[in-house]
Protein backbone atom coordinates (compact mmCIF):
# COMPACT_ATOMS: atom_id res chain seq x y z
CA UNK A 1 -15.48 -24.82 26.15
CA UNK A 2 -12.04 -26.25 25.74
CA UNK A 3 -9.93 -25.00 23.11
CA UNK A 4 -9.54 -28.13 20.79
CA UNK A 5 -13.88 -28.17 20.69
CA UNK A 6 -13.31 -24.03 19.90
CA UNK A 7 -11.10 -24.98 17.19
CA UNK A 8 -13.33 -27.78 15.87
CA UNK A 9 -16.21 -25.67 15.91
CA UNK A 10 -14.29 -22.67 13.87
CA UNK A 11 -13.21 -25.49 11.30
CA UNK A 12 -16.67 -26.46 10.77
CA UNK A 13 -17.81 -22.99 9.76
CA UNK A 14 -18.38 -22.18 6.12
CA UNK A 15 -15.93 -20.04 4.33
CA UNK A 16 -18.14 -17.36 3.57
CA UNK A 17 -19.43 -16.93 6.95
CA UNK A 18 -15.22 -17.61 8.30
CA UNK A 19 -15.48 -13.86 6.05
CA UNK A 20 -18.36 -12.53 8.11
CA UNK A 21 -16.43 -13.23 11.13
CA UNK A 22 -13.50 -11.46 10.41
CA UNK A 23 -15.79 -8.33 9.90
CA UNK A 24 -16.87 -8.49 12.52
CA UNK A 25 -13.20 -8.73 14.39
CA UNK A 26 -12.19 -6.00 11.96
CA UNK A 27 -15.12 -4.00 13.56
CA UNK A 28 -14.31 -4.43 17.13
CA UNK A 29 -10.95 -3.38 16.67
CA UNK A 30 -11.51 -0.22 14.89
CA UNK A 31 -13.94 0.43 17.86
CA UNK A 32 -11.00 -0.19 20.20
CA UNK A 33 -9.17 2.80 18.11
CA UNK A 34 -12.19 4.70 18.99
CA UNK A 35 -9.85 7.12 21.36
CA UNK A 36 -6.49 7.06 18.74
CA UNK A 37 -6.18 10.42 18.47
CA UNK A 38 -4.94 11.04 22.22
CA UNK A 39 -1.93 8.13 21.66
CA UNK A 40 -1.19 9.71 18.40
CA UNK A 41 -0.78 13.49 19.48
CA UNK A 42 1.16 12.39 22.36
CA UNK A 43 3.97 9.85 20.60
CA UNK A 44 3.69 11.38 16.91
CA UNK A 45 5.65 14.50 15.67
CA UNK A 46 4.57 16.49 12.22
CA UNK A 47 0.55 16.40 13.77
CA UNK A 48 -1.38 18.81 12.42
CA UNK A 49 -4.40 20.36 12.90
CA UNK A 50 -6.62 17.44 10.93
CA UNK A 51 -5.56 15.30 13.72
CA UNK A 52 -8.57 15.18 15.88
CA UNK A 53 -10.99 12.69 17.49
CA UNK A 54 -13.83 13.74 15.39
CA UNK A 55 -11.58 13.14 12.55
CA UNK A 56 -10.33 9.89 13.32
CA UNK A 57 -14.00 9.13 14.32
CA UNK A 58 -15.37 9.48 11.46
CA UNK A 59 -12.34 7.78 9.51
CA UNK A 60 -13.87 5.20 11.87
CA UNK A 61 -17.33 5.01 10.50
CA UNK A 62 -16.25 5.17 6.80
CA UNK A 63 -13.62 2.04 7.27
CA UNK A 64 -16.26 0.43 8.84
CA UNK A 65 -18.73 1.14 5.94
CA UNK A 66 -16.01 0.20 3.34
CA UNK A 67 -15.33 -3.13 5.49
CA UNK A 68 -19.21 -4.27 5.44
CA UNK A 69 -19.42 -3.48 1.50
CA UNK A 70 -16.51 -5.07 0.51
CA UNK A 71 -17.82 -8.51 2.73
CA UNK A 72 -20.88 -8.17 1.13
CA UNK A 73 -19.70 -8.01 -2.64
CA UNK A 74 -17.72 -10.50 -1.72
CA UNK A 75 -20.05 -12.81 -0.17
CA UNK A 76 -23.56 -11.73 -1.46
CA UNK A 77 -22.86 -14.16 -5.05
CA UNK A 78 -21.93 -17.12 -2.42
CA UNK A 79 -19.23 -18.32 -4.26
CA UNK A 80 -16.37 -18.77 -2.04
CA UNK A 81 -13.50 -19.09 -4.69
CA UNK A 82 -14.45 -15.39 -5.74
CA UNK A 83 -14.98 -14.50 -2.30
CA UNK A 84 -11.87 -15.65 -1.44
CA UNK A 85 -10.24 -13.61 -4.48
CA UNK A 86 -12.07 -10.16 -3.17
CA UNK A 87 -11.74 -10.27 0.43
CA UNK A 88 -8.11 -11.26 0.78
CA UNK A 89 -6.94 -8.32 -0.11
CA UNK A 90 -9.47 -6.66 2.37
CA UNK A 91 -8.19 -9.06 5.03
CA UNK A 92 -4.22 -7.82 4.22
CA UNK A 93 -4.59 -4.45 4.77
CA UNK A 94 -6.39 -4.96 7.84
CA UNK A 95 -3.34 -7.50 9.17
CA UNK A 96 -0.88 -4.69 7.75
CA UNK A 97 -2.27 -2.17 9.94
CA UNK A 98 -2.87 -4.82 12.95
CA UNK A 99 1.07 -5.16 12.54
CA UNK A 100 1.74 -1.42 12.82
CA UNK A 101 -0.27 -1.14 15.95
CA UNK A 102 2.20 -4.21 17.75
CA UNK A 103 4.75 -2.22 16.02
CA UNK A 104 3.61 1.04 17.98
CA UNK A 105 3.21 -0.75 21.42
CA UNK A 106 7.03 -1.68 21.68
CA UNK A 107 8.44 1.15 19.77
CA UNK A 108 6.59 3.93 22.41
CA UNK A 109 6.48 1.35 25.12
CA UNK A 110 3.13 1.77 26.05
CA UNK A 111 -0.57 0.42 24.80
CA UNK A 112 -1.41 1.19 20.99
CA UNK A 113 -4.98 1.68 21.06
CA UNK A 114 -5.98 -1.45 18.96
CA UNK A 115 -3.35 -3.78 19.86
CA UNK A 116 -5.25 -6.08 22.10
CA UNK A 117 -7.38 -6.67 19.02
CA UNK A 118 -4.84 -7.10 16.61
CA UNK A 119 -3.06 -9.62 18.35
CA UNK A 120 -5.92 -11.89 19.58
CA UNK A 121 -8.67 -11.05 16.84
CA UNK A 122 -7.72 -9.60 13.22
CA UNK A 123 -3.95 -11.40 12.84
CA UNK A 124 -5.26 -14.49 13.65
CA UNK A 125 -8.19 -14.96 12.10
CA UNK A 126 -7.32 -12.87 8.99
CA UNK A 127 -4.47 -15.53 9.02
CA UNK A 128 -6.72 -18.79 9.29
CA UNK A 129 -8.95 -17.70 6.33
CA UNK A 130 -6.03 -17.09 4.21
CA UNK A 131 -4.64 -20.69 5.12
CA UNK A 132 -8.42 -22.05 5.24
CA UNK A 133 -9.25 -20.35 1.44
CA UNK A 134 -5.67 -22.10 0.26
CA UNK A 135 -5.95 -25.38 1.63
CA UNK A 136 -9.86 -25.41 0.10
CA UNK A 137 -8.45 -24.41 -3.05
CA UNK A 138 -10.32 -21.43 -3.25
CA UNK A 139 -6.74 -19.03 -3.76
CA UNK A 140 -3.58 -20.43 -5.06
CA UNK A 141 -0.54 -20.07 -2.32
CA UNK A 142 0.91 -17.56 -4.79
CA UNK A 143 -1.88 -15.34 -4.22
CA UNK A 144 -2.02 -15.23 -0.43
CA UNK A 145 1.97 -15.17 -0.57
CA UNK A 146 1.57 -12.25 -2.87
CA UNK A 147 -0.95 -10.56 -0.28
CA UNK A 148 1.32 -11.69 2.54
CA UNK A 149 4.75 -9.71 0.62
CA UNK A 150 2.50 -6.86 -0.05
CA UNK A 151 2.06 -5.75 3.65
CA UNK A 152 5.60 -5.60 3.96
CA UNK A 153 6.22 -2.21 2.00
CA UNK A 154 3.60 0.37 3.96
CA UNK A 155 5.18 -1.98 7.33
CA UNK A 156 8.47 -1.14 6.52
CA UNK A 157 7.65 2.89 6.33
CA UNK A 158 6.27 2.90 9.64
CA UNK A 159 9.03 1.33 11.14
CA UNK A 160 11.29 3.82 9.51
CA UNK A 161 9.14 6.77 10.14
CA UNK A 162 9.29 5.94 14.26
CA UNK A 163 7.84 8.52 15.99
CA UNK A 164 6.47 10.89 12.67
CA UNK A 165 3.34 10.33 11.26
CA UNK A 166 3.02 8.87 8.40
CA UNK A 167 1.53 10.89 5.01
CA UNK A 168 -1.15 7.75 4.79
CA UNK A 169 -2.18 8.78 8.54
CA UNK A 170 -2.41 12.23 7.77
CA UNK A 171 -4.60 11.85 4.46
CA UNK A 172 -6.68 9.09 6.47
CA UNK A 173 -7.27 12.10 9.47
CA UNK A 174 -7.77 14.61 6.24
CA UNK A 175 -10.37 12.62 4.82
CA UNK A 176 -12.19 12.01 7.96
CA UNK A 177 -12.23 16.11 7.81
CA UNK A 178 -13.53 16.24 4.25
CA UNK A 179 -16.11 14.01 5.41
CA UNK A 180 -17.39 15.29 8.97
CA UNK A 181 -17.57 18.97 7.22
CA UNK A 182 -19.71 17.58 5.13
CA UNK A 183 -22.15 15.22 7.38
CA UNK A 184 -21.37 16.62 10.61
CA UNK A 185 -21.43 20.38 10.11
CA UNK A 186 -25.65 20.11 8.52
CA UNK A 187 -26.24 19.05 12.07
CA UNK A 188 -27.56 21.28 14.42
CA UNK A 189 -26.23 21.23 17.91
């Protein structure tokens, strides 16, 4: 397929299924952060003992979860304007943490486990459905603007935190613990 009929055949999709799609990019990448934890321990400093790959796995599986709820409450009605309104926000904090991952690539100099899909799945399409739900009216620019200037902040303290991990990654990997202690350790081996 050449790229202009690609493009012409992603116009022609419906906005609510344009939604679907990204969920489905939003899915692939987390998969590609399946093996995180190894990058992490090796660039971060202040890891502690939360920071493993069952952990981060199951941090995984609950974003995930979160993801396909939020697409569905936003798209189970079928009204895109609302839709639009839900999932946006959805859509920027996915970008915002597609951004830290490019961010992490050239600041360590090596591959950030989830950058390949940031840069050719979630930023771009998460991008197109924000200009797609403005240009169909469904979202006012100031709203995706505002959405856009909101994933500057938690961007910003990244950058400046370089090579120490963030409190937001270390209550994400504590969270995954709270969880797998509670689903993981009823299961017997």
């Amino acid at each position: 397929m050449k790229p202009n009929s690609i493009l012409t055949a992603v116009a022609q999709i419906d906005f609510l299924s344009l939604l679907w799609l990204f969920l489905i990019a939003f899915v692939v990448h987390e998969a590609e952060e399946w093996n995180i934890t190894r990058f992490e321990r090796r660039n971060f400093v202040g890891v502690t003992p939360t920071i493993t790959e069952r952990n981060a796995r199951m941090w995984i599986r609950i974003v995930c979860v979160v993801g396909l709820v939020w697409c569905v409450a936003a798209t189970l009605p079928g009204n895109p304007v609302a839709a639009a309104y839900l999932f946006l926000p959805a859509i920027a904090l996915a970008c915002g943490n597609a951004l830290q991952h490019v961010f992490w690539t050239f600041y360590f100099r090596q591959y950030a486990p989830g950058v390949i899909t940031a840069v050719s799945l979630l930023i771009p399409t998460g991008c197109y459905v924000a200009v797609r739900a403005v240009r169909q009216g469904y979202v006012p620019l100031w709203y995706a603007a505002l959405l856009a200037v909101l994933i500057v902040p938690p961007l910003v303290h990244t950058v400046r935190a370089g090579n120490e991990m963030t409190p937001p990654i270390r209550a994400i990997y504590a969270l995954g613990n709270w969880f797998s202690e509670r689903v993981l350790s009823n299961r017997q081996p």
